[in-house]
Protein backbone atom coordinates (compact mmCIF):
# COMPACT_ATOMS: atom_id res chain seq x y z
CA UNK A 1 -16.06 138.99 64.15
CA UNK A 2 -19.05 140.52 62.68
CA UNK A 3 -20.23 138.85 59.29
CA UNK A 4 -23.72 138.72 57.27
CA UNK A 5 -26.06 141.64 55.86
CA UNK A 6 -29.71 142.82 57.59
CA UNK A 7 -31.99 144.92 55.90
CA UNK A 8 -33.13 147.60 58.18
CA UNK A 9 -35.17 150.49 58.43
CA UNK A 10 -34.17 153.98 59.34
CA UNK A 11 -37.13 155.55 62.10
CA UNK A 12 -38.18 159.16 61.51
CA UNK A 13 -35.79 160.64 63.99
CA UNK A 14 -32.84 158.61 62.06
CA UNK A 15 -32.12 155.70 64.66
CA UNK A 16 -31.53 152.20 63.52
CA UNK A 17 -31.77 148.64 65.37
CA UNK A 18 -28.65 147.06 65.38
CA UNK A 19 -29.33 143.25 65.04
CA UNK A 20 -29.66 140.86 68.03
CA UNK A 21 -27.11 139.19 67.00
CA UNK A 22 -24.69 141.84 66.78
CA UNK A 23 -26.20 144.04 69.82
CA UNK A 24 -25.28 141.50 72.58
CA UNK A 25 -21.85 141.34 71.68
CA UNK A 26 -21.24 145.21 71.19
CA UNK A 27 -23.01 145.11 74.61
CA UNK A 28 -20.54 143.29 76.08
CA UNK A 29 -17.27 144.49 74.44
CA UNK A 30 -17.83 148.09 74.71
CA UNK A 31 -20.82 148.63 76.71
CA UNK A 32 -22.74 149.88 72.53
CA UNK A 33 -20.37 152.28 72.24
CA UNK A 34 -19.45 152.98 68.71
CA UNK A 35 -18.50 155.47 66.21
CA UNK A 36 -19.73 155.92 62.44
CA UNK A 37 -17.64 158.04 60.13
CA UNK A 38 -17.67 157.98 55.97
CA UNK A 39 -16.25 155.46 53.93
CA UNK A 40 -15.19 156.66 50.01
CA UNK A 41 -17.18 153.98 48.73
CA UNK A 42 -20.24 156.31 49.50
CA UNK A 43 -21.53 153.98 52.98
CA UNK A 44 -21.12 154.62 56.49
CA UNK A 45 -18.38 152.75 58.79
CA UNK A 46 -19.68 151.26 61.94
CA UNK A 47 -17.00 150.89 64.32
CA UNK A 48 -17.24 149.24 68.16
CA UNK A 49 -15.18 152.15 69.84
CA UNK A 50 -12.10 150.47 70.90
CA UNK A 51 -11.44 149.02 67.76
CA UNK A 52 -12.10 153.10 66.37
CA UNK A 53 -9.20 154.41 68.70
CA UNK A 54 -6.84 152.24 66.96
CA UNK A 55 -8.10 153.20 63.69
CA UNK A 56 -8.56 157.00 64.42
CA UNK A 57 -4.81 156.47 65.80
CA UNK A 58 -3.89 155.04 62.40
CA UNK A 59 -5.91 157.35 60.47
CA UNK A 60 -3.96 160.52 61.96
CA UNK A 61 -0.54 159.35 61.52
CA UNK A 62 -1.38 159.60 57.60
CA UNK A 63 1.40 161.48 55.77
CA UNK A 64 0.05 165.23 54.65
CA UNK A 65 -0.36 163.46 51.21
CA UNK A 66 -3.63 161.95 52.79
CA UNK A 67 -4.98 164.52 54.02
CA UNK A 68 -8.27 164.99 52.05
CA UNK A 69 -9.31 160.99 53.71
CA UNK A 70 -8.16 162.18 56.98
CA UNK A 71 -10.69 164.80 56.45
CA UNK A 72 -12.84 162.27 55.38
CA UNK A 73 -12.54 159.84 58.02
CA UNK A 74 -11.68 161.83 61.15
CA UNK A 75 -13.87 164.90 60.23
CA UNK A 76 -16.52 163.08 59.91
CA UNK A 77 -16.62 160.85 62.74
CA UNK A 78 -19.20 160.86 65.15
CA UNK A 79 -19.24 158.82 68.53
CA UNK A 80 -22.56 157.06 69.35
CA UNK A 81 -24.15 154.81 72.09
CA UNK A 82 -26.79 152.14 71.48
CA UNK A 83 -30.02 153.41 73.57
CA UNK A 84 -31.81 150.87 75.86
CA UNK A 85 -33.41 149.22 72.66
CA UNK A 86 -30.29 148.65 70.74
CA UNK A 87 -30.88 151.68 68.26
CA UNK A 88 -28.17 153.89 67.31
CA UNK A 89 -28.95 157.74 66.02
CA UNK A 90 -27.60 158.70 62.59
CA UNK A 91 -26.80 162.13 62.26
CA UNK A 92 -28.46 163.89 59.68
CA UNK A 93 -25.38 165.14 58.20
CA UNK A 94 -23.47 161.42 57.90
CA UNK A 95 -27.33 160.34 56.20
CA UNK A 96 -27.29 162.88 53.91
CA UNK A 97 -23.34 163.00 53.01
CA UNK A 98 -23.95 158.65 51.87
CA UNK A 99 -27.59 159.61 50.58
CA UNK A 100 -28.96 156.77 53.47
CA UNK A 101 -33.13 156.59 52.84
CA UNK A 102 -35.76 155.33 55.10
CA UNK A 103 -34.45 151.32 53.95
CA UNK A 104 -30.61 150.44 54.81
CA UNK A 105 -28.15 147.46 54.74
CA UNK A 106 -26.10 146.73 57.47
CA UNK A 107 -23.13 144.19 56.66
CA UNK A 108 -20.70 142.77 58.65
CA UNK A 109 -16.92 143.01 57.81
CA UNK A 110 -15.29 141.67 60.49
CA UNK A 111 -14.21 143.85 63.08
CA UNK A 112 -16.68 146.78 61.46
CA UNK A 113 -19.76 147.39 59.99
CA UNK A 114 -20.75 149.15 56.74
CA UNK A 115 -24.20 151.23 56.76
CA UNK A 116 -25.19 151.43 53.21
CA UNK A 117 -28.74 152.95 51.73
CA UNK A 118 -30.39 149.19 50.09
CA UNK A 119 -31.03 150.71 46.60
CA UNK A 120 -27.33 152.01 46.44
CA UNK A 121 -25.96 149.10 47.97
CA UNK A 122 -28.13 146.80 45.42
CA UNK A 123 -26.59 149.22 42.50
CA UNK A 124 -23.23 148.47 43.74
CA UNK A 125 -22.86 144.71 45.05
CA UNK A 126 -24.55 144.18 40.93
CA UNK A 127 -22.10 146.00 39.22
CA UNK A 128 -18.56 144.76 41.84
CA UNK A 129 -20.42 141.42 40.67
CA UNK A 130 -20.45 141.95 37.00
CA UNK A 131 -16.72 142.85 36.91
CA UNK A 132 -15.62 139.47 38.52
CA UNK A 133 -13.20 138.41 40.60
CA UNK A 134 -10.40 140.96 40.75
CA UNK A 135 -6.48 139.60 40.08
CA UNK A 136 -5.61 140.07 44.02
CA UNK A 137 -8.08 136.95 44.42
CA UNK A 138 -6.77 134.72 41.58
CA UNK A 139 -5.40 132.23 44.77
CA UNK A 140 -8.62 132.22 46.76
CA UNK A 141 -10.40 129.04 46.39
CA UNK A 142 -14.33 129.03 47.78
């Protein structure tokens, strides 16, 4: 289970370190293999591979009325492998489609990861903050 945010730093070229604490276990479950598609919230997914395949497998079985996130979320999808010092490459394409600068956020949502550029991801957590807790958590307790 991945959980907790790092602030990183996209390089020139577009790579960024995943976290120590994250690498050695994507090391070890699938060898840093992982796949980053779009999410409609406006970040990046970050998923270890063989948790992907049963998404992707999800994903396509979609009825036609979904078709526009299949698009989304399969046509987008791009398979990537960690390099020797834990860095993956973002495509230019997925940095520019989510607006990702030169400073990003990297959170951990369990069996994923979402990729967000800080500023936007600032924006956002303020305002999901300033609408409080929605009905479907009325029975959590923290």
């Amino acid at each position: 289970m991945f959980q907790g945010s790092s602030a990183l730093t996209l390089d020139v070229k577009g790579r960024v370190s995943i976290p120590t604490r994250h690498r050695d276990a994507l090391v070890s479950q699938v060898e840093g293999r992982l796949t980053l598609t779009r999410h409609p919230d406006g970040c990046l997914l970050v998923y270890p591979r063989s948790v992907w395949e049963i998404k992707r497998e999800q994903i396509a079985a979609f009825p036609m009325a979904a078709r526009p996130f299949q698009r989304l979320l399969l046509g987008n999808a791009q398979d990537v492998d960690m390099d020797g010092a834990g860095r993956i490459l973002v495509a230019p394409e997925l940095r520019a489609a989510v607006g990702l600068t030169r400073e990003v956020m990297l959170l951990g949502m369990g069996s994923h990861f979402e990729l967000w550029d800080a500023a936007e991801w600032a924006r956002r957590e303020a305002a999901d903050l300033a609408a409080g807790i929605p009905d479907a958590l009325a029975q959590f307790s923290f």
